[in-house]
N, C-alpha and C. Protein backbone atom coordinates (compact mmCIF):
# COMPACT_ATOMS: atom_id res chain seq x y z
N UNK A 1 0.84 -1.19 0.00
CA UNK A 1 0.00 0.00 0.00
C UNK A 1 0.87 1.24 0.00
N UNK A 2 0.37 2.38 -0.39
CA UNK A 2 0.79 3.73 0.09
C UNK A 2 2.10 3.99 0.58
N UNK A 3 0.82 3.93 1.96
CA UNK A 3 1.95 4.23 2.95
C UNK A 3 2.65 3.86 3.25
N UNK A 4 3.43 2.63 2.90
CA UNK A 4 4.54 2.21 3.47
C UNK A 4 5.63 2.00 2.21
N UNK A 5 5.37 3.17 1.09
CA UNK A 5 6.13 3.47 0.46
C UNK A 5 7.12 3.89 0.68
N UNK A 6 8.51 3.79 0.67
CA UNK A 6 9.65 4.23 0.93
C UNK A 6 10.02 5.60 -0.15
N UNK A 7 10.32 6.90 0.25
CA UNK A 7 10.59 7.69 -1.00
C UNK A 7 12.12 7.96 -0.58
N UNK A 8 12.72 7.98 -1.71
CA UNK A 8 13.97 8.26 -1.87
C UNK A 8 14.33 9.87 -1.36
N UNK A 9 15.63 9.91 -1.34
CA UNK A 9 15.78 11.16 -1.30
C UNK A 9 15.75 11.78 -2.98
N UNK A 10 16.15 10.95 -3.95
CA UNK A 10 16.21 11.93 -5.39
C UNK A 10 14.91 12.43 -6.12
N UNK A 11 13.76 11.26 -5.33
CA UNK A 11 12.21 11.49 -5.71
C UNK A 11 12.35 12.59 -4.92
N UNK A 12 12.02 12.85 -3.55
CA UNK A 12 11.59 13.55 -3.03
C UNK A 12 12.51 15.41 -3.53
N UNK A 13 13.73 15.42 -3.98
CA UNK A 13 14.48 16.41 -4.65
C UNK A 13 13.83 16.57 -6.06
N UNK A 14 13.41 15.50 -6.89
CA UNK A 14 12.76 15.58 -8.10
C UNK A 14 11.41 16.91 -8.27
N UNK A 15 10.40 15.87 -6.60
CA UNK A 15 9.43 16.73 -6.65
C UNK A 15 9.82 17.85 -6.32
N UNK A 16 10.33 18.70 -5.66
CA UNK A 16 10.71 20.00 -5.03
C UNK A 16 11.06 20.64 -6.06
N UNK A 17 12.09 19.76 -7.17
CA UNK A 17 12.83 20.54 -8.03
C UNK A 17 11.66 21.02 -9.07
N UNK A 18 10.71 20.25 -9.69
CA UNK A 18 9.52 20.42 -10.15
C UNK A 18 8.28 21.73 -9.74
N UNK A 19 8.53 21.59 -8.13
CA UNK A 19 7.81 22.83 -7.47
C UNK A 19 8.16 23.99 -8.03
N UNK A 20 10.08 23.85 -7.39
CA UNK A 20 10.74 25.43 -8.01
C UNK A 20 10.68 25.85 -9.57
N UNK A 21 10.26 24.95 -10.29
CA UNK A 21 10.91 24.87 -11.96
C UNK A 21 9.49 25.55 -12.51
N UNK A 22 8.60 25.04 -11.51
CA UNK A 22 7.43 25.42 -12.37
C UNK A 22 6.79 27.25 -12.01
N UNK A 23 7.62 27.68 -11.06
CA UNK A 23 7.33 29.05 -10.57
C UNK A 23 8.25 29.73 -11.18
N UNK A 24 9.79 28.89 -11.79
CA UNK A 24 10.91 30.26 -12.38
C UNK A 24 11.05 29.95 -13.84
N UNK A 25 10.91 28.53 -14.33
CA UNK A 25 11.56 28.48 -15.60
C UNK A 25 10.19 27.30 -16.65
N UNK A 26 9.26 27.98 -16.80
CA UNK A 26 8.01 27.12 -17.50
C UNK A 26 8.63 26.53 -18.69
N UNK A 27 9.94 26.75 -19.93
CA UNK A 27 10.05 26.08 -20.71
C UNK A 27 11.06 25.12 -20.78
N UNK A 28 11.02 24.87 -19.35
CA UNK A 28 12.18 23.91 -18.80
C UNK A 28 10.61 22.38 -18.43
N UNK A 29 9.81 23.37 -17.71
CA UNK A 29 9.10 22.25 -17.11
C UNK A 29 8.19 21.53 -18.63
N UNK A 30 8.00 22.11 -19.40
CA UNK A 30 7.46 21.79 -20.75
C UNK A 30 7.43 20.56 -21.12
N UNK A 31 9.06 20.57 -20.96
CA UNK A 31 10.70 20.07 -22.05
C UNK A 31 10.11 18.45 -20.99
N UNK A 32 10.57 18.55 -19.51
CA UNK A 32 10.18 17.88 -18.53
C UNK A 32 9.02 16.77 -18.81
N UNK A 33 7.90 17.42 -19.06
CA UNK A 33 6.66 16.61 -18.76
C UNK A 33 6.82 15.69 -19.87
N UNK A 34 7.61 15.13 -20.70
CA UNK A 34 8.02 14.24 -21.95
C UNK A 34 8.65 13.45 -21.45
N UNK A 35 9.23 13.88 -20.31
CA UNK A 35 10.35 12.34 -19.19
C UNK A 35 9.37 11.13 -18.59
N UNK A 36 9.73 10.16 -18.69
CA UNK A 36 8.79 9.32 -18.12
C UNK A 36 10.10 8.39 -17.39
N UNK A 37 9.89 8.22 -16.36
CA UNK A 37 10.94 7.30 -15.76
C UNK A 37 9.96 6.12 -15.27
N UNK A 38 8.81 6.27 -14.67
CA UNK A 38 8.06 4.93 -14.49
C UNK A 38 8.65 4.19 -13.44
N UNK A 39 8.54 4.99 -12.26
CA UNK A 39 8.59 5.02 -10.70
C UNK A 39 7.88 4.01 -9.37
N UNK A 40 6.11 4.44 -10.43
CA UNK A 40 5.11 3.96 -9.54
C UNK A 40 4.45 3.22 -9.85
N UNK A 41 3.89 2.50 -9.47
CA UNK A 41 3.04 1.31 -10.45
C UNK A 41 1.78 2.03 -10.74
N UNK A 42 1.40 3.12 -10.27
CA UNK A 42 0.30 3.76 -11.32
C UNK A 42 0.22 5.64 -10.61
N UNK A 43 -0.85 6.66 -11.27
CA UNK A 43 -0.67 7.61 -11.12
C UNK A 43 -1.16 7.90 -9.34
N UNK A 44 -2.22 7.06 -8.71
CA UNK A 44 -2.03 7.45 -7.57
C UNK A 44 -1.42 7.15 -6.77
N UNK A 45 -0.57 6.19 -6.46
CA UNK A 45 0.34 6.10 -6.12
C UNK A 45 1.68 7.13 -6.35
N UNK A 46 1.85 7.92 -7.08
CA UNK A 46 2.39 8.73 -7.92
C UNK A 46 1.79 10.69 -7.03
N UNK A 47 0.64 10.40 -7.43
CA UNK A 47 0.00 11.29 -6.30
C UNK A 47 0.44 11.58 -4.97
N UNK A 48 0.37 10.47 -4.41
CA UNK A 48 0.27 10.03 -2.63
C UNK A 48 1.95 10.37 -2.57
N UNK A 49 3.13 10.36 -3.65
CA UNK A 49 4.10 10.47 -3.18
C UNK A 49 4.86 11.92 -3.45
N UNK A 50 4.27 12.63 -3.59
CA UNK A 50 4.34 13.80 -4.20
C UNK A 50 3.57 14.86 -3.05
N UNK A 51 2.56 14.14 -2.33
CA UNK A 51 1.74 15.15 -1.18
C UNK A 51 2.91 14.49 -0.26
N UNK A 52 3.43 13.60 -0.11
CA UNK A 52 4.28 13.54 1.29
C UNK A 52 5.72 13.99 1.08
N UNK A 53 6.30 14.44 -0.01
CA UNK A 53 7.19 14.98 -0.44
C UNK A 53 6.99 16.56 -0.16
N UNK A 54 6.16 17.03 -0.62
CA UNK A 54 5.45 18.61 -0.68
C UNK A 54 4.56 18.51 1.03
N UNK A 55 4.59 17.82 1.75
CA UNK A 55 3.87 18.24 2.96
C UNK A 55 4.10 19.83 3.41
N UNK A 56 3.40 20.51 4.07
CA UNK A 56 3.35 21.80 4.40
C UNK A 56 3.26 22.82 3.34
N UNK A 57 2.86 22.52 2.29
CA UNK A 57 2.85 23.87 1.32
C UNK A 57 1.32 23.57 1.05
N UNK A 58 0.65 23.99 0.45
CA UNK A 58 -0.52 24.70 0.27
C UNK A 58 -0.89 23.43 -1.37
N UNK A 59 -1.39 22.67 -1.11
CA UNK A 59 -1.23 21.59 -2.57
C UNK A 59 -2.36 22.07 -3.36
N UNK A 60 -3.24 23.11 -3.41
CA UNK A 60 -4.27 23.91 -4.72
C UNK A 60 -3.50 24.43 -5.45
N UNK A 61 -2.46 24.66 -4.78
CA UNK A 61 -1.33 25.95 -5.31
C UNK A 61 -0.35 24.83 -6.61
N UNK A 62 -0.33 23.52 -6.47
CA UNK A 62 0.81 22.98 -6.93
C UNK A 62 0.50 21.68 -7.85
N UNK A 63 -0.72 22.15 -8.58
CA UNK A 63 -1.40 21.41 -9.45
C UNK A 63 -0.87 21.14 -10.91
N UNK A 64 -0.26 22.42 -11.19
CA UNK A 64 0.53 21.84 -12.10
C UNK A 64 2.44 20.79 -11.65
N UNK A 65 2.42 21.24 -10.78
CA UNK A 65 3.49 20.59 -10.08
C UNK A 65 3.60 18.95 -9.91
N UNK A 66 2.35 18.94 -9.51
CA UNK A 66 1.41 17.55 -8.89
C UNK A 66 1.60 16.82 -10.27
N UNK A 67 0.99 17.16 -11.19
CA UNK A 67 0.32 16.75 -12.45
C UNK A 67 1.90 16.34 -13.59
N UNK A 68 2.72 17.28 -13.72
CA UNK A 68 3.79 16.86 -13.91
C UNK A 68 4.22 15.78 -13.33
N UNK A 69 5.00 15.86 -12.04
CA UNK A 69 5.89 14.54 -11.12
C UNK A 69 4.37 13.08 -11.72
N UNK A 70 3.31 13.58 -11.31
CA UNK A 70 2.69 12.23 -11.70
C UNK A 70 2.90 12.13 -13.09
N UNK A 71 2.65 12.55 -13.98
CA UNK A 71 2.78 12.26 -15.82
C UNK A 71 3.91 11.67 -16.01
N UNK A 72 4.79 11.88 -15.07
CA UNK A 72 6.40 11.72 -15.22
C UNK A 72 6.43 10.25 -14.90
N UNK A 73 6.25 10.01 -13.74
CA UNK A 73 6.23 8.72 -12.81
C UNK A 73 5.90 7.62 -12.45
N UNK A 74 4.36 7.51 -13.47
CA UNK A 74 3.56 6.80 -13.20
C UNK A 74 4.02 5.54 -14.56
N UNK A 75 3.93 4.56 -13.96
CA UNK A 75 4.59 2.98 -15.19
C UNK A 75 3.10 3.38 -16.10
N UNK A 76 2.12 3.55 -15.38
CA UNK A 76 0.58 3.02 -16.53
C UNK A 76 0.18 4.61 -16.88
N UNK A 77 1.19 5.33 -16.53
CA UNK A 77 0.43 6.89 -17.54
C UNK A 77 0.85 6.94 -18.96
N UNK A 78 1.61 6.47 -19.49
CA UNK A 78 1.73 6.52 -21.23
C UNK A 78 0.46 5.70 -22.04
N UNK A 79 0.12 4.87 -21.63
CA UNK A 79 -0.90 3.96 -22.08
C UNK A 79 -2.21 4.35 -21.71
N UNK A 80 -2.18 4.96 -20.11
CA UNK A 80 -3.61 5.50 -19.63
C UNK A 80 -4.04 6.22 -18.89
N UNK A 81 -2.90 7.40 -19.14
CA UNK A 81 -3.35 8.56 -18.44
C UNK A 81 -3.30 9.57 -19.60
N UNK A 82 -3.68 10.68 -19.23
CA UNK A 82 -3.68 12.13 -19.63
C UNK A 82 -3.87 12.93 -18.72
N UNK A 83 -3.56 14.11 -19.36
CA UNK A 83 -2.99 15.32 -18.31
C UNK A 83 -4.00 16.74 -18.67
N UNK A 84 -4.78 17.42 -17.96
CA UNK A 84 -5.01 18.45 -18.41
C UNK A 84 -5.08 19.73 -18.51
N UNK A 85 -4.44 20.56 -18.59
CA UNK A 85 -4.83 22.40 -17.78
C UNK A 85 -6.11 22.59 -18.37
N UNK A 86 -6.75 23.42 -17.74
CA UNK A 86 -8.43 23.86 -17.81
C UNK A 86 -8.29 25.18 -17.39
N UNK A 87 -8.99 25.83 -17.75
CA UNK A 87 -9.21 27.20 -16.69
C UNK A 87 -11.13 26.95 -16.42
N UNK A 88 -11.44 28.39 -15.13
CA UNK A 88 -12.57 28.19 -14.54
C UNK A 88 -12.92 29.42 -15.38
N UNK A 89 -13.63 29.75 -16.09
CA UNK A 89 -14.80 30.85 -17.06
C UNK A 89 -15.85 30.96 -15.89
N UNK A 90 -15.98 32.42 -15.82
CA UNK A 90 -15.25 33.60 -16.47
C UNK A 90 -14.13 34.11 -16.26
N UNK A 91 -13.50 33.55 -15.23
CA UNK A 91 -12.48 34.00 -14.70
C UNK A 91 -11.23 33.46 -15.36
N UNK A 92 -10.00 33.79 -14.89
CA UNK A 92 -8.43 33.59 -15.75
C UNK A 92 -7.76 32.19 -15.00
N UNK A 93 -8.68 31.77 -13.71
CA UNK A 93 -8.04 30.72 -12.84
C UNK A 93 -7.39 29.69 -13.72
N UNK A 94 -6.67 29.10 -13.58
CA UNK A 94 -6.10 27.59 -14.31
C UNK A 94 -5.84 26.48 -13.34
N UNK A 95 -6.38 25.59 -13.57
CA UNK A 95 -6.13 24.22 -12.31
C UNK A 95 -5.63 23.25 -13.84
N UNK A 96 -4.77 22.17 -12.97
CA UNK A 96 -4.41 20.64 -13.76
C UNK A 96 -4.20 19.36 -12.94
N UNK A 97 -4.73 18.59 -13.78
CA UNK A 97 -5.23 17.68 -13.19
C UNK A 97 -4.83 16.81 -13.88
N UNK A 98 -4.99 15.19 -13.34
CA UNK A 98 -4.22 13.65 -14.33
C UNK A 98 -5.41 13.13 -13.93
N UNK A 99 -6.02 12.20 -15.48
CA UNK A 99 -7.13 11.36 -15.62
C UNK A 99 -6.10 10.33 -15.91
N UNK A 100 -6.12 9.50 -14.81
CA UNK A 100 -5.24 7.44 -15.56
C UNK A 100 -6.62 6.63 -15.62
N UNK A 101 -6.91 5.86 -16.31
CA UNK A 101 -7.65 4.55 -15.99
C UNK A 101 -9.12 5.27 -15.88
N UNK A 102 -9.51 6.08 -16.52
CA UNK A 102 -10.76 6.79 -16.31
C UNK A 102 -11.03 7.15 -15.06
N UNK A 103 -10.10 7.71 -14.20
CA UNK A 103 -10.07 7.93 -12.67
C UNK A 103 -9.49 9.57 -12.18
N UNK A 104 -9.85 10.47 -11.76
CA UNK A 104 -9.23 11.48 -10.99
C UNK A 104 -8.42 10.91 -10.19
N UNK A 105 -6.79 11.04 -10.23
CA UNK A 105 -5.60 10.47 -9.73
C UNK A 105 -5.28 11.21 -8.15
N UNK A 106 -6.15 12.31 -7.66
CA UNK A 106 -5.67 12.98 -6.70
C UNK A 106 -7.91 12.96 -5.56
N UNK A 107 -7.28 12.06 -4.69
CA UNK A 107 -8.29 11.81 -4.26
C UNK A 107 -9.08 13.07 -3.34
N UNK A 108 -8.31 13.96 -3.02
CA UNK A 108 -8.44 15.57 -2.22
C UNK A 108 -8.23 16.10 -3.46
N UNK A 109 -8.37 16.41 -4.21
CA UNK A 109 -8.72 17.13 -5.91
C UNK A 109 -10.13 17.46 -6.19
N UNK A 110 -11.31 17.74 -5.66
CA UNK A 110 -12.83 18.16 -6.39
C UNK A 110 -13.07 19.31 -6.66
N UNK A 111 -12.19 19.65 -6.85
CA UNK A 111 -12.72 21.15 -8.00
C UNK A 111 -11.95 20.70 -9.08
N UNK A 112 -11.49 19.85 -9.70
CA UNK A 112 -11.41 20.08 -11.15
C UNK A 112 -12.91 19.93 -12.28
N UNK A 113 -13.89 19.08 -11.32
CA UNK A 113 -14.63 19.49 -12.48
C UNK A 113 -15.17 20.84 -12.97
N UNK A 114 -14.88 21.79 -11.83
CA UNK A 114 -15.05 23.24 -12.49
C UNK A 114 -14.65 23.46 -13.62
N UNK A 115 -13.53 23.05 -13.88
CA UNK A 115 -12.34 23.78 -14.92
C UNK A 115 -12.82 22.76 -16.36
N UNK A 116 -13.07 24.59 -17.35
CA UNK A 116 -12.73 23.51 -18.87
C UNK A 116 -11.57 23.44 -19.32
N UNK A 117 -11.46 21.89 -19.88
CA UNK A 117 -9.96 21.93 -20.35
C UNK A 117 -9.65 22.84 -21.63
N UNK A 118 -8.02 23.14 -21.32
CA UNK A 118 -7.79 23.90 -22.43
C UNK A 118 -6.84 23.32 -23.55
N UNK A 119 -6.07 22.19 -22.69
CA UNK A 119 -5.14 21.72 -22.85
C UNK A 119 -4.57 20.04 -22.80
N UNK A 120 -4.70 18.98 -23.94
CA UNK A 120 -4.62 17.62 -23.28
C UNK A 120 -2.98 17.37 -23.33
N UNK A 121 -3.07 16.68 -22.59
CA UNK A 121 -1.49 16.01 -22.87
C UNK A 121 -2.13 14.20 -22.65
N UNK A 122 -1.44 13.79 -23.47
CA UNK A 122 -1.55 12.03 -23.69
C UNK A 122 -0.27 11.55 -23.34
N UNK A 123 0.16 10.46 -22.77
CA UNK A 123 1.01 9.71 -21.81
C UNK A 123 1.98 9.70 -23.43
């Protein structure tokens, strides 16, 4: 299960590095979301290791962050996940989110169905 996932220290530097990359240098994180190393045996699992990596920061805030490290990580996201930015109309908000397996991958995630997508990415 889960929790008794062991995270490395280079995962847990991966995700952070992902946090910082995506607030200073967006055509770095772009380049990024094309890496697939295939970490986890699926995207929530992938999820779950990414909120205990990022504990104490604010995780609404780090959706595209989230959504990356999982696209990245997950063994079954090339085959069956996708990735999406949306924004909330009328407003300029943008949330992203990972659909694997016909599933919302982030189980504390329910506002994405607000958001229309703007944007797919396929595994």
């Amino acid at each position: 299960s889960s929790d008794k996932t062991k995270i490395s220290f280079w995962v847990k530097w991966y995700a952070l590095w992902i946090v910082w990359l995506c607030g200073h240098c967006y055509p770095i994180v772009y380049l990024l979301s094309y890496l697939r190393l295939h970490l986890f045996k699926d995207a929530q699992q992938a999820s779950w290791v990414f909120q205990q990596c990022t504990k104490g920061m604010q995780q609404k805030l780090l959706c595209l962050s989230r959504s990356i490290f999982i696209a990245t990580t997950s063994k079954r996201f090339k085959e069956h996940g996708t990735m999406y930015i949306g924004i909330f109309l009328p407003s300029r908000n943008m949330h992203a989110w990972v659909i694997e397996d016909n599933l919302q991958t982030d189980e504390w995630d329910n506002y994405w169905i607000l958001y229309q997508p703007l944007i797919m990415m396929r595994g």
